[in-house]
PDB file of N, CA and C in Angstrom:
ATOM      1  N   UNK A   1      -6.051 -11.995  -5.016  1.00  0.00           N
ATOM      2  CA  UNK A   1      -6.916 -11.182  -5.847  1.00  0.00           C
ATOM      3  C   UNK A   1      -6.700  -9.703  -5.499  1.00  0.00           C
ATOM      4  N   UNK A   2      -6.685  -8.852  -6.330  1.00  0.00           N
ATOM      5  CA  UNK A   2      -6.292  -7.418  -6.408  1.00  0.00           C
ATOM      6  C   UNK A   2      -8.032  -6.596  -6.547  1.00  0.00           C
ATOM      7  N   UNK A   3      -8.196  -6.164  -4.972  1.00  0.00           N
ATOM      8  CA  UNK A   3      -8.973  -5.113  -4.716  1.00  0.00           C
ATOM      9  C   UNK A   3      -9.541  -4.262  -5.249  1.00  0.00           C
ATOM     10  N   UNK A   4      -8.408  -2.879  -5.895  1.00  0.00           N
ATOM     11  CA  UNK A   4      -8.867  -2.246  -6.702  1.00  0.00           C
ATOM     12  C   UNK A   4      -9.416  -1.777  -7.596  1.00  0.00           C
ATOM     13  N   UNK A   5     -10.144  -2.954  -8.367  1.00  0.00           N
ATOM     14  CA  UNK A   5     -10.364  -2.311  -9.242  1.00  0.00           C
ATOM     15  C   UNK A   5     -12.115  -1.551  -9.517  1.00  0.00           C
ATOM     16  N   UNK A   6     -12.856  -1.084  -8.177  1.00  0.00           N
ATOM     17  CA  UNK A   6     -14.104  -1.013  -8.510  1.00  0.00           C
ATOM     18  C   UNK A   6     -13.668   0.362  -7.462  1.00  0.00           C
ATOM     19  N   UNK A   7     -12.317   1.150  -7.413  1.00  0.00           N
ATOM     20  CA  UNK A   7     -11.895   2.260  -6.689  1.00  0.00           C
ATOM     21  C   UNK A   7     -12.310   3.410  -7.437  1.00  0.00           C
ATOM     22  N   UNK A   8     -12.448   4.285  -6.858  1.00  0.00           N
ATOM     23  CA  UNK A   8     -12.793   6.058  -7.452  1.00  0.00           C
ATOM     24  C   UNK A   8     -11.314   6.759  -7.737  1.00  0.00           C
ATOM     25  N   UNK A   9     -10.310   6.231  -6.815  1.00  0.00           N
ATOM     26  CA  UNK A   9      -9.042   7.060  -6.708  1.00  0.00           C
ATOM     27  C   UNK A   9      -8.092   6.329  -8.205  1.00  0.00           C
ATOM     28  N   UNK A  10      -8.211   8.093  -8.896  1.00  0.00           N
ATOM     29  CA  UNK A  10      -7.104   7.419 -10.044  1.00  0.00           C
ATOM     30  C   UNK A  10      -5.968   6.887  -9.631  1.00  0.00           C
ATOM     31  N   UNK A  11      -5.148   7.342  -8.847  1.00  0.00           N
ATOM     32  CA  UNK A  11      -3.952   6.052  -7.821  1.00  0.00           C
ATOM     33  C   UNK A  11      -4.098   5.151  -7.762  1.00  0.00           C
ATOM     34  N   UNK A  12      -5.385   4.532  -6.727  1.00  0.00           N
ATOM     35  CA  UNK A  12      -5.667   3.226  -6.590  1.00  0.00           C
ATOM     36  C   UNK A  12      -5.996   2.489  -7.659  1.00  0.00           C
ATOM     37  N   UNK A  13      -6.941   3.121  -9.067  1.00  0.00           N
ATOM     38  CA  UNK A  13      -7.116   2.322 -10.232  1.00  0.00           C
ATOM     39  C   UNK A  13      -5.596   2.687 -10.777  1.00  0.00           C
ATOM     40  N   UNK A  14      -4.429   2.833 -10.850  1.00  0.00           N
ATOM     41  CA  UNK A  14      -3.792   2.812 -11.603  1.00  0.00           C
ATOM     42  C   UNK A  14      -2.732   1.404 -11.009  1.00  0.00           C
ATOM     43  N   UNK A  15      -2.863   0.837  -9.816  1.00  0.00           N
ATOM     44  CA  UNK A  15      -2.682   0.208  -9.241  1.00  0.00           C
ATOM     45  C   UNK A  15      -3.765  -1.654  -9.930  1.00  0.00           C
ATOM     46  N   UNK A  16      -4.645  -1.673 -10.160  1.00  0.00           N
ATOM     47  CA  UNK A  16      -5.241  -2.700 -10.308  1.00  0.00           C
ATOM     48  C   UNK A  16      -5.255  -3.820 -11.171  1.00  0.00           C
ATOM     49  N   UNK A  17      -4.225  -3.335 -11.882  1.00  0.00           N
ATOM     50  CA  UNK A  17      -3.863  -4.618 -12.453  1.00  0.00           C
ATOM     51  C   UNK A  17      -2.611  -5.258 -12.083  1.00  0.00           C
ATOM     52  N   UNK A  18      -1.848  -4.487 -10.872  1.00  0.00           N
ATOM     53  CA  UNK A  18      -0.728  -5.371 -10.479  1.00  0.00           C
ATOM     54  C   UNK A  18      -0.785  -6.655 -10.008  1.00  0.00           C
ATOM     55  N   UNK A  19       0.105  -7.393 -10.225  1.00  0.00           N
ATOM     56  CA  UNK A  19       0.009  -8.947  -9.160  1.00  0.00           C
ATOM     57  C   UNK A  19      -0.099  -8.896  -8.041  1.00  0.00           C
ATOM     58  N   UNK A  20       0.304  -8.008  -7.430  1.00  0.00           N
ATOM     59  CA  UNK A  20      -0.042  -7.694  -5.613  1.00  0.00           C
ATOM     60  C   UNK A  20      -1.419  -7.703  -5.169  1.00  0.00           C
ATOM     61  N   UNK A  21      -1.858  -8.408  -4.273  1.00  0.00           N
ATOM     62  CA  UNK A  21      -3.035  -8.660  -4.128  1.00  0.00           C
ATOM     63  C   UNK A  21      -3.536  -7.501  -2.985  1.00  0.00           C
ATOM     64  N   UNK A  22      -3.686  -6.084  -3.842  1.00  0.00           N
ATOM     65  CA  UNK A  22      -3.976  -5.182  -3.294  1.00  0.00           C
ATOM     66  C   UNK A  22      -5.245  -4.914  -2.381  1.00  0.00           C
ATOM     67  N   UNK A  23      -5.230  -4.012  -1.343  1.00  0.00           N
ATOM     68  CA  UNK A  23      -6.683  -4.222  -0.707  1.00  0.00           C
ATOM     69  C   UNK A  23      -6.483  -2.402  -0.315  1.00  0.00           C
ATOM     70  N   UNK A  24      -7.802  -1.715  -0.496  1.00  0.00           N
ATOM     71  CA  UNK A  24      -8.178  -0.615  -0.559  1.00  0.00           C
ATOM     72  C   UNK A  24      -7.949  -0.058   1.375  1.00  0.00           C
ATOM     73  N   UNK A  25      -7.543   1.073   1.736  1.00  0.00           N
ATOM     74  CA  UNK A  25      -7.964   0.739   3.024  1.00  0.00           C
ATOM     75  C   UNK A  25      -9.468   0.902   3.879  1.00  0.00           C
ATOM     76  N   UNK A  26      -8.820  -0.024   5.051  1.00  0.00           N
ATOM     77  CA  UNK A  26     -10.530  -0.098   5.704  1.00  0.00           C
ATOM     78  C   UNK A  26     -10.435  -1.277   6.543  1.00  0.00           C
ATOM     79  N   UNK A  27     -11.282  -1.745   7.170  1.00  0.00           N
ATOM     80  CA  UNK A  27     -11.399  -2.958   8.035  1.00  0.00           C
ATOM     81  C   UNK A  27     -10.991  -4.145   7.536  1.00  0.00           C
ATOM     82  N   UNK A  28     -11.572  -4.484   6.412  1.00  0.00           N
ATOM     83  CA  UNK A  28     -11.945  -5.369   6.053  1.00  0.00           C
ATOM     84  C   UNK A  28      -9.922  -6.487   5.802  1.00  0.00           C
ATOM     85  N   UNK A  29      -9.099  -5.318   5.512  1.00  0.00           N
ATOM     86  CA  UNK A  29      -8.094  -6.436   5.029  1.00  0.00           C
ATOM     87  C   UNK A  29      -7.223  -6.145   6.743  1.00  0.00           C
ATOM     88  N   UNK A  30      -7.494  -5.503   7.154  1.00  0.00           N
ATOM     89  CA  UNK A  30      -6.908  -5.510   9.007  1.00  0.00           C
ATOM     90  C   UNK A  30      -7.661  -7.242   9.809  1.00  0.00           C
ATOM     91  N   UNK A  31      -8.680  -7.103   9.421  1.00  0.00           N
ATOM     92  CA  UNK A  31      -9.433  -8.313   9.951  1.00  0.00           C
ATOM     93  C   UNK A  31      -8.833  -9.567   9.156  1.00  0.00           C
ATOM     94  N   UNK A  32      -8.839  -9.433   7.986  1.00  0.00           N
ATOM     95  CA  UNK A  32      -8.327 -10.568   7.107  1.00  0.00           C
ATOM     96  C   UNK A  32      -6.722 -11.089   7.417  1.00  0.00           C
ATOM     97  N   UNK A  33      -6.127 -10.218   7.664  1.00  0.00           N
ATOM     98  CA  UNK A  33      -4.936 -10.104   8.506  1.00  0.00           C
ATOM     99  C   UNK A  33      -4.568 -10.927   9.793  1.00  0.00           C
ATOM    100  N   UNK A  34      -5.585 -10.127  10.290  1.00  0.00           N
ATOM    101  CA  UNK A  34      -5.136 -11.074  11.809  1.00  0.00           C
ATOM    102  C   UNK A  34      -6.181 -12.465  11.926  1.00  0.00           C
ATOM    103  N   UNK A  35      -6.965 -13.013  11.076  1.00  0.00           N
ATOM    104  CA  UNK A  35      -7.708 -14.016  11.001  1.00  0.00           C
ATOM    105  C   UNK A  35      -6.362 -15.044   9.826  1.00  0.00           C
ATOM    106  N   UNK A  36      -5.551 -14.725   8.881  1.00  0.00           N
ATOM    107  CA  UNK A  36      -4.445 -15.009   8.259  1.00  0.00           C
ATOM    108  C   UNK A  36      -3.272 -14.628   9.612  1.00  0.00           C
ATOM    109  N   UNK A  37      -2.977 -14.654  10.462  1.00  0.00           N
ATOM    110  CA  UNK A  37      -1.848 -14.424  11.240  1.00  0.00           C
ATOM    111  C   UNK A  37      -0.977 -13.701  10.113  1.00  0.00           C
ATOM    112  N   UNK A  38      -0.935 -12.767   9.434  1.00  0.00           N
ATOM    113  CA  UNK A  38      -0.111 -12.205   8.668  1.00  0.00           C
ATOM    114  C   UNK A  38       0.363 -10.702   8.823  1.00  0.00           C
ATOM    115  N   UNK A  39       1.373  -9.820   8.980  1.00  0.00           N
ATOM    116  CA  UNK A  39       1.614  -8.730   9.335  1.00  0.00           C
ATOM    117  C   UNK A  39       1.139  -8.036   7.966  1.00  0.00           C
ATOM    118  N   UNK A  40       0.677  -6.559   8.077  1.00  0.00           N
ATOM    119  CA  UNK A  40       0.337  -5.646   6.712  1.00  0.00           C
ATOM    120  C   UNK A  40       1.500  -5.123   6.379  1.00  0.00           C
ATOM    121  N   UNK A  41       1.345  -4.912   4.832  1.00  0.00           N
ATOM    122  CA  UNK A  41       2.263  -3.993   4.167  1.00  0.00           C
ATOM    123  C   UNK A  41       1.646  -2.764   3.662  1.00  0.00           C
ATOM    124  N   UNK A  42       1.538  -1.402   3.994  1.00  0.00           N
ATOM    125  CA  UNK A  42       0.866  -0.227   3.432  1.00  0.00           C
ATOM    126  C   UNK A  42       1.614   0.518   2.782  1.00  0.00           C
ATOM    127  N   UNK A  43       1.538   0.917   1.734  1.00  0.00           N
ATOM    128  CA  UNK A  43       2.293   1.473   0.450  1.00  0.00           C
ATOM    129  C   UNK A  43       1.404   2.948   0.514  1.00  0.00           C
ATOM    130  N   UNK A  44       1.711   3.697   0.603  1.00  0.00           N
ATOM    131  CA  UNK A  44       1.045   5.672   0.590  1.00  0.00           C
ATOM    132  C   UNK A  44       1.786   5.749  -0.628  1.00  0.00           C
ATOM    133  N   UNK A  45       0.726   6.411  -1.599  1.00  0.00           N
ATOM    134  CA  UNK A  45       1.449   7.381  -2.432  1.00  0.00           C
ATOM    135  C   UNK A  45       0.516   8.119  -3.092  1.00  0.00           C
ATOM    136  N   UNK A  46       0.674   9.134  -4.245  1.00  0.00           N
ATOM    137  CA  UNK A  46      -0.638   9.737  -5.132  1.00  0.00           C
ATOM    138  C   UNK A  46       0.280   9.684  -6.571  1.00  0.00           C
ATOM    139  N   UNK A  47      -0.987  10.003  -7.223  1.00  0.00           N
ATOM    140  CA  UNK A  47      -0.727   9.816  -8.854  1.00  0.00           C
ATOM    141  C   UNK A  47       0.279  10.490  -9.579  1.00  0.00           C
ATOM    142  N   UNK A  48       0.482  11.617  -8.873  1.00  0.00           N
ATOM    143  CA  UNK A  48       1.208  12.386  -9.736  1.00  0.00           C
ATOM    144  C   UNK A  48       2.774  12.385  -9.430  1.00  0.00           C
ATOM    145  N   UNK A  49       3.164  11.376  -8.222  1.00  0.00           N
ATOM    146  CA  UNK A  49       4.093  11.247  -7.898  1.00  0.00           C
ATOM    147  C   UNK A  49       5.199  10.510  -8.236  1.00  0.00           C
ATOM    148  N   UNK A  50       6.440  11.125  -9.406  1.00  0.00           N
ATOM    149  CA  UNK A  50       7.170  10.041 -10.002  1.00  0.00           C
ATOM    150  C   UNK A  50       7.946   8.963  -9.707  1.00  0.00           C
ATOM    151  N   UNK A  51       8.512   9.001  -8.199  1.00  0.00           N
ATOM    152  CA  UNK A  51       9.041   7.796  -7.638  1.00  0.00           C
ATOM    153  C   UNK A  51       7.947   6.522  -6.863  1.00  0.00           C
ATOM    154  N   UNK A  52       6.341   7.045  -7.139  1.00  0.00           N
ATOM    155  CA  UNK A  52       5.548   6.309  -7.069  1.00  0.00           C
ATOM    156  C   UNK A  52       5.272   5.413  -8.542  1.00  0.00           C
ATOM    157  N   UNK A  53       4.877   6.120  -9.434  1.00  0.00           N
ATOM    158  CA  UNK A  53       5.217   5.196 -10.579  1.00  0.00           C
ATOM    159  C   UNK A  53       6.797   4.449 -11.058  1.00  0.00           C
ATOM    160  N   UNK A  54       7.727   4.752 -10.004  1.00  0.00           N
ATOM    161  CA  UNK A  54       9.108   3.886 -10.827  1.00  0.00           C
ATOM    162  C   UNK A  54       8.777   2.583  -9.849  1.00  0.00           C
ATOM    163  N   UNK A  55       8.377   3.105  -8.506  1.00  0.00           N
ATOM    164  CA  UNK A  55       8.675   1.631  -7.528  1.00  0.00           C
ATOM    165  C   UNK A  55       7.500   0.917  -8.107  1.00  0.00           C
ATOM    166  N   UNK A  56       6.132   1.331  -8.364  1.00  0.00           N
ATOM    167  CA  UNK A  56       5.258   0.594  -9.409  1.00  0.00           C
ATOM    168  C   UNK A  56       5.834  -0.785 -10.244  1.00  0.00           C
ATOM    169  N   UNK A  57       6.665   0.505 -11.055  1.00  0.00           N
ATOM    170  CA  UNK A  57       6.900  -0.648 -12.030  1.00  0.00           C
ATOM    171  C   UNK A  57       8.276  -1.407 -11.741  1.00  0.00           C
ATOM    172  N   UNK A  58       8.991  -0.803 -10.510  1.00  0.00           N
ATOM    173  CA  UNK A  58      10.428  -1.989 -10.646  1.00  0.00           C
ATOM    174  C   UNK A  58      10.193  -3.182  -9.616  1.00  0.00           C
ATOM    175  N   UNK A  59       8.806  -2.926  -8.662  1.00  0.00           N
ATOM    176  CA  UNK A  59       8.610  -3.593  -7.348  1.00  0.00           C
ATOM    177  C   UNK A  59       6.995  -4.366  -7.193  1.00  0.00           C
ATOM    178  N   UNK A  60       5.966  -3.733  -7.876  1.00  0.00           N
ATOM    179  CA  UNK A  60       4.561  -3.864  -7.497  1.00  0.00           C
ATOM    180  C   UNK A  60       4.468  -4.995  -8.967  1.00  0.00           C
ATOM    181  N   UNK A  61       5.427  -4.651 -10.100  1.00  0.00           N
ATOM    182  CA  UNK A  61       4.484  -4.984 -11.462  1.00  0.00           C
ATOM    183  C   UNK A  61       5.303  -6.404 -11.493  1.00  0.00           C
ATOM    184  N   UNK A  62       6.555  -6.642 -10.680  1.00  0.00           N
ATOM    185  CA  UNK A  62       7.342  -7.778 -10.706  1.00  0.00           C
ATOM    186  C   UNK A  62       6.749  -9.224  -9.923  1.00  0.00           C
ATOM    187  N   UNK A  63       6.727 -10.038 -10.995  1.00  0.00           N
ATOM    188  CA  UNK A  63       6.196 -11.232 -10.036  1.00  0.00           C
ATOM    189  C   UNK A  63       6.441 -11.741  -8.996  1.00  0.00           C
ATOM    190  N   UNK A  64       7.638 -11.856  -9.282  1.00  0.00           N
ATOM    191  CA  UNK A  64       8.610 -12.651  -7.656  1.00  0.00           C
ATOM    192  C   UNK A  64       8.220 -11.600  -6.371  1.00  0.00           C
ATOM    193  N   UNK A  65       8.014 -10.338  -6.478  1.00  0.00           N
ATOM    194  CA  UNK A  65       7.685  -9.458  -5.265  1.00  0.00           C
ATOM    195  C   UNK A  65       6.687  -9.913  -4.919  1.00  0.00           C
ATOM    196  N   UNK A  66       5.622  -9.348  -6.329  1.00  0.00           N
ATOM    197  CA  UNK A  66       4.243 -10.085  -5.712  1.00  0.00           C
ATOM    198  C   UNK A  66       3.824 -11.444  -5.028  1.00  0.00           C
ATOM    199  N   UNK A  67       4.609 -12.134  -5.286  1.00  0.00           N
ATOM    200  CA  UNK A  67       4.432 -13.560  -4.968  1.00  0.00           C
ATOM    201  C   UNK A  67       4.866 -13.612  -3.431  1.00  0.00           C
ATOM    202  N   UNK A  68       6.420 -12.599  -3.266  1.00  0.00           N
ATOM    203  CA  UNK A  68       6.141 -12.590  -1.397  1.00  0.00           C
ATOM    204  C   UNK A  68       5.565 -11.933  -0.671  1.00  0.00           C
ATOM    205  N   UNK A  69       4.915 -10.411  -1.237  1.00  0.00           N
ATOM    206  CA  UNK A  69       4.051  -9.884  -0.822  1.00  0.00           C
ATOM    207  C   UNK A  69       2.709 -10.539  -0.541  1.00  0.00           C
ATOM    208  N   UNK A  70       2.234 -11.234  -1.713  1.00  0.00           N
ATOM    209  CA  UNK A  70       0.920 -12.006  -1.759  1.00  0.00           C
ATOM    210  C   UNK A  70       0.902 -13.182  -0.581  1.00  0.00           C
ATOM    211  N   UNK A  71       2.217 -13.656  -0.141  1.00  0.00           N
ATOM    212  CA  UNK A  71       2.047 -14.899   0.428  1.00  0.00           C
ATOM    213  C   UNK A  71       2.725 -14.241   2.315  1.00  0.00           C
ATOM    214  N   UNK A  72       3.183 -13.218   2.312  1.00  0.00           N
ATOM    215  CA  UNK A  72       3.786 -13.261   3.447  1.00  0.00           C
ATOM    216  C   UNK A  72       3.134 -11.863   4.223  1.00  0.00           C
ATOM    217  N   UNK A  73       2.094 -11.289   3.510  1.00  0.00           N
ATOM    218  CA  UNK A  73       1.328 -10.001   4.076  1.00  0.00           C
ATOM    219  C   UNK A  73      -0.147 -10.150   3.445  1.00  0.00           C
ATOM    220  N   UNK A  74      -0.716  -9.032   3.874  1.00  0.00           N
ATOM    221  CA  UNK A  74      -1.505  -8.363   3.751  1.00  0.00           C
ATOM    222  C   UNK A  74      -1.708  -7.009   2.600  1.00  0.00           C
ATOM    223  N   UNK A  75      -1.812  -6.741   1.598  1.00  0.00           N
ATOM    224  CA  UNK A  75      -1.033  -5.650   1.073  1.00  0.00           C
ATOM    225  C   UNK A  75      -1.945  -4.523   1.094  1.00  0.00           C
ATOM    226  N   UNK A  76      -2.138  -3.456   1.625  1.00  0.00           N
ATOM    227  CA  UNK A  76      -3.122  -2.154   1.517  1.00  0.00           C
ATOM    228  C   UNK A  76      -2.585  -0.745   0.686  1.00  0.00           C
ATOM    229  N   UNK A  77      -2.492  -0.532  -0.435  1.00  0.00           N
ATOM    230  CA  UNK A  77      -2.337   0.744  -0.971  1.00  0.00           C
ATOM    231  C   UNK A  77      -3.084   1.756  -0.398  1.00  0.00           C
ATOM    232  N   UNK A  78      -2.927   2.825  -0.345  1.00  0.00           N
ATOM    233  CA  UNK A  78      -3.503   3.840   0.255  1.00  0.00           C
ATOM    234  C   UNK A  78      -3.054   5.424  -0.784  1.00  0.00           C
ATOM    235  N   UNK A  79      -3.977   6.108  -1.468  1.00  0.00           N
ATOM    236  CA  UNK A  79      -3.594   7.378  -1.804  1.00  0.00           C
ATOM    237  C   UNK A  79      -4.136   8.477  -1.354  1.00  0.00           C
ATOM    238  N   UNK A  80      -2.247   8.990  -0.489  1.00  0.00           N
ATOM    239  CA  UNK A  80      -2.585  10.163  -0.108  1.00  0.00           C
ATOM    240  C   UNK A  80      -3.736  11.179  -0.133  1.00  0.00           C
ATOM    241  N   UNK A  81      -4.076  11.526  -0.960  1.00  0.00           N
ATOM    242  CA  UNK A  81      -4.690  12.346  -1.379  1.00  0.00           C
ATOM    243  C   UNK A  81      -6.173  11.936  -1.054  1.00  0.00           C
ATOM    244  N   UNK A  82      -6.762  11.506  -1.227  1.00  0.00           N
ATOM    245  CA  UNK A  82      -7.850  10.714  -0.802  1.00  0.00           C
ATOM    246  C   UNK A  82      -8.101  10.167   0.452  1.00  0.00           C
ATOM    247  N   UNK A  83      -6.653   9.768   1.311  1.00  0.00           N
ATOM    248  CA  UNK A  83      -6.902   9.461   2.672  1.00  0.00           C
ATOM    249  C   UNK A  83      -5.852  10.580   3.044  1.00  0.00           C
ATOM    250  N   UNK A  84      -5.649  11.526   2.980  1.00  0.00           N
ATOM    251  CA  UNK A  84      -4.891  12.629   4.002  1.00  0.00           C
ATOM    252  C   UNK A  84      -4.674  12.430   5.331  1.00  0.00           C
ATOM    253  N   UNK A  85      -5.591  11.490   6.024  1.00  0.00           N
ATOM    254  CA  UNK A  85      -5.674  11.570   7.466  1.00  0.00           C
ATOM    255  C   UNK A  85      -4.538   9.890   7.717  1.00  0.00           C
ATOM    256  N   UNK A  86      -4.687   9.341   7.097  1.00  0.00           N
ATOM    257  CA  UNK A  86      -4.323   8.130   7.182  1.00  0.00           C
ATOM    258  C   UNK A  86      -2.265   8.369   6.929  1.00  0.00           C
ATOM    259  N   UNK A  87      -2.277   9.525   5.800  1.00  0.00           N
ATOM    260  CA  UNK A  87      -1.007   9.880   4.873  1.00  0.00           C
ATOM    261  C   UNK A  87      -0.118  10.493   6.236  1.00  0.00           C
ATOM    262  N   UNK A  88      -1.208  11.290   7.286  1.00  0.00           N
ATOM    263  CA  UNK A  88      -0.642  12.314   8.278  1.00  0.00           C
ATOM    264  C   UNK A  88       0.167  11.230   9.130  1.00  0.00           C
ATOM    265  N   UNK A  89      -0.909  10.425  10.081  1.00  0.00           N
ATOM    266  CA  UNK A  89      -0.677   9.349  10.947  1.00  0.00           C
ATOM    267  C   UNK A  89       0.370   8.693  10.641  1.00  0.00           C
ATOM    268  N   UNK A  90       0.956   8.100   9.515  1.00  0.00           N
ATOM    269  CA  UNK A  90       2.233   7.159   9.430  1.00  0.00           C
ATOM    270  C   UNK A  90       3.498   7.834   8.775  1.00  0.00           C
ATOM    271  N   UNK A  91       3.078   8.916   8.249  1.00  0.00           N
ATOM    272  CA  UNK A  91       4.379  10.343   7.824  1.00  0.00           C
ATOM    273  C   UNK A  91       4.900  10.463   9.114  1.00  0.00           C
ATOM    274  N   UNK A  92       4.234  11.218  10.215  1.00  0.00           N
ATOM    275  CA  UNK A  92       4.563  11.168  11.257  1.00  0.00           C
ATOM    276  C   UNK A  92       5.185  10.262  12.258  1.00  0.00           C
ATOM    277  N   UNK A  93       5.077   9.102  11.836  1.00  0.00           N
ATOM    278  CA  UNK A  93       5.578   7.992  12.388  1.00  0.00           C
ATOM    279  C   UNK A  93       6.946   7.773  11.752  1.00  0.00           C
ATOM    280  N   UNK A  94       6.834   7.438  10.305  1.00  0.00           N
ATOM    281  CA  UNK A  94       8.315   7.391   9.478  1.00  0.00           C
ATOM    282  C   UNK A  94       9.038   8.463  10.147  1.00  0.00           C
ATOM    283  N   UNK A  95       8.945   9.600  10.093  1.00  0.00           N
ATOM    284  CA  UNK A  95       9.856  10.903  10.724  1.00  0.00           C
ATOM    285  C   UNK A  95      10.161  10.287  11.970  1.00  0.00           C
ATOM    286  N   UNK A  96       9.392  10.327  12.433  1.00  0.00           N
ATOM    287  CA  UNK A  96       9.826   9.725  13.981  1.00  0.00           C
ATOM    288  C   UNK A  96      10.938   9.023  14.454  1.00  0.00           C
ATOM    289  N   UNK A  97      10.908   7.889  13.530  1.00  0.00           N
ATOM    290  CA  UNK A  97      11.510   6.830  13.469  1.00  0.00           C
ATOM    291  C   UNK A  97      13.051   6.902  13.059  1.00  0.00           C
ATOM    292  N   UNK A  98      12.946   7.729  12.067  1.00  0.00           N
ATOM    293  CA  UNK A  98      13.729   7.774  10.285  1.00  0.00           C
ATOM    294  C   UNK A  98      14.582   9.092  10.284  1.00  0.00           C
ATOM    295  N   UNK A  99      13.722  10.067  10.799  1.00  0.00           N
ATOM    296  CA  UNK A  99      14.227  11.827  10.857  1.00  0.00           C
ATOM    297  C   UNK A  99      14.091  12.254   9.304  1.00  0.00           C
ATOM    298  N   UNK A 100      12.919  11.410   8.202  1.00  0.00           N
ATOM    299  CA  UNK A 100      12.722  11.674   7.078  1.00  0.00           C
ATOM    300  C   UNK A 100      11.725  10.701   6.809  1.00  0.00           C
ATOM    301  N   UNK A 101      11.039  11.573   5.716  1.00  0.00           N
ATOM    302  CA  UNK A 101       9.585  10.915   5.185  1.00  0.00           C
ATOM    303  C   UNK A 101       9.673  11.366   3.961  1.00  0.00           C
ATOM    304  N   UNK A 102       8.798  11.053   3.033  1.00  0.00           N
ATOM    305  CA  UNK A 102       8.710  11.009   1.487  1.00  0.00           C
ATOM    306  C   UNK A 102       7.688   9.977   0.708  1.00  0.00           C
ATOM    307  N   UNK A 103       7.595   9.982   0.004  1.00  0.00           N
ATOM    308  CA  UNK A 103       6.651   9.103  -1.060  1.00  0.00           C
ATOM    309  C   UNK A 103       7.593   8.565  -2.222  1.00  0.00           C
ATOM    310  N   UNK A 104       7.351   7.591  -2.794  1.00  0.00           N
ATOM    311  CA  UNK A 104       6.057   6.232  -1.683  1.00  0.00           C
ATOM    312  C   UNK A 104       6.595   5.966  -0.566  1.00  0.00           C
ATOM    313  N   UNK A 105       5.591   6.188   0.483  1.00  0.00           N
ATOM    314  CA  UNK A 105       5.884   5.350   2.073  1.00  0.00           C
ATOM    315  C   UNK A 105       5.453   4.196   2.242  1.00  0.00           C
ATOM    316  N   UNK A 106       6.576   3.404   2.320  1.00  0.00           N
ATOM    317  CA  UNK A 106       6.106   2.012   2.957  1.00  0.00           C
ATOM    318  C   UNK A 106       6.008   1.706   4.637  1.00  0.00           C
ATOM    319  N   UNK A 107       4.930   1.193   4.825  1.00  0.00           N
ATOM    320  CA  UNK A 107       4.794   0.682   6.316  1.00  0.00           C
ATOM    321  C   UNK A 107       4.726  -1.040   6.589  1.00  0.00           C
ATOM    322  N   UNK A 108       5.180  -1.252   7.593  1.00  0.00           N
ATOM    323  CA  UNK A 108       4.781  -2.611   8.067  1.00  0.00           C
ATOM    324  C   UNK A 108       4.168  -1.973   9.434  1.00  0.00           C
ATOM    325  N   UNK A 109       3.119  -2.998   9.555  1.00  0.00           N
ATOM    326  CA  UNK A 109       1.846  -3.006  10.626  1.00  0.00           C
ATOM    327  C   UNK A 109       1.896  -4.330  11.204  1.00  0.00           C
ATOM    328  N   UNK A 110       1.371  -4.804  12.607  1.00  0.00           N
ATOM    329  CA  UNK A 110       0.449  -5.699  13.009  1.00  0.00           C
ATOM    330  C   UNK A 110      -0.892  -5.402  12.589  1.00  0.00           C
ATOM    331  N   UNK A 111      -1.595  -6.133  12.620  1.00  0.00           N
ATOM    332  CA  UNK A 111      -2.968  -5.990  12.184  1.00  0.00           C
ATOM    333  C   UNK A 111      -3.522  -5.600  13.518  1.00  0.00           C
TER     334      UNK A 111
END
């Protein structure tokens, strides 16, 4: 079941009708996570961002993704813009890692 759709963030509602069984961030899908032994997938991006709407539609709106996303994670969208603090914390990490960051950022997490 897909989260979003009772969100304030035009991002996150533009997100809510995908098959990905999206979850807003917050406790609630970290707990669901590690009570599912399942690692998270966190997707950062904001609305106005055009390689956020292409991976949308070539990756989020496709069934077969959703179907391993849905069955092999946790899935948490997150927009920038609205969580800035959250956008800082794992930018910083991709760089780290990568020596480059950008949007959409994907993360994998333990819960």
């Amino acid at each position: 079941m897909n989260h979003l759709s009772t969100e304030k963030s035009p991002y996150l509602l533009q997100h809510k009708d995908n098959p990905v069984w999206w979850w807003p961030w917050g406790d609630e899908p970290f707990a669901r996570a590690e009570k599912e032994d399942k690692l998270v997938f966190v997707s950062i991006g904001y609305s106005t961002c055009h390689w956020c709407h292409v991976m949308e539609h070539e990756s989020f709106e496709d069934p077969e993704v959703a179907e391993f996303l849905n069955k092999h994670f946790i899935s948490i969208k997150v927009d920038r813009e609205e969580r800035p603090d959250v956008d800082q914390v794992y930018m910083k990490s991709v760089q780290a890692f990568s020596g480059r960051g950008g949007w959409p950022m994907s993360v994998f997490l333990t819960p």
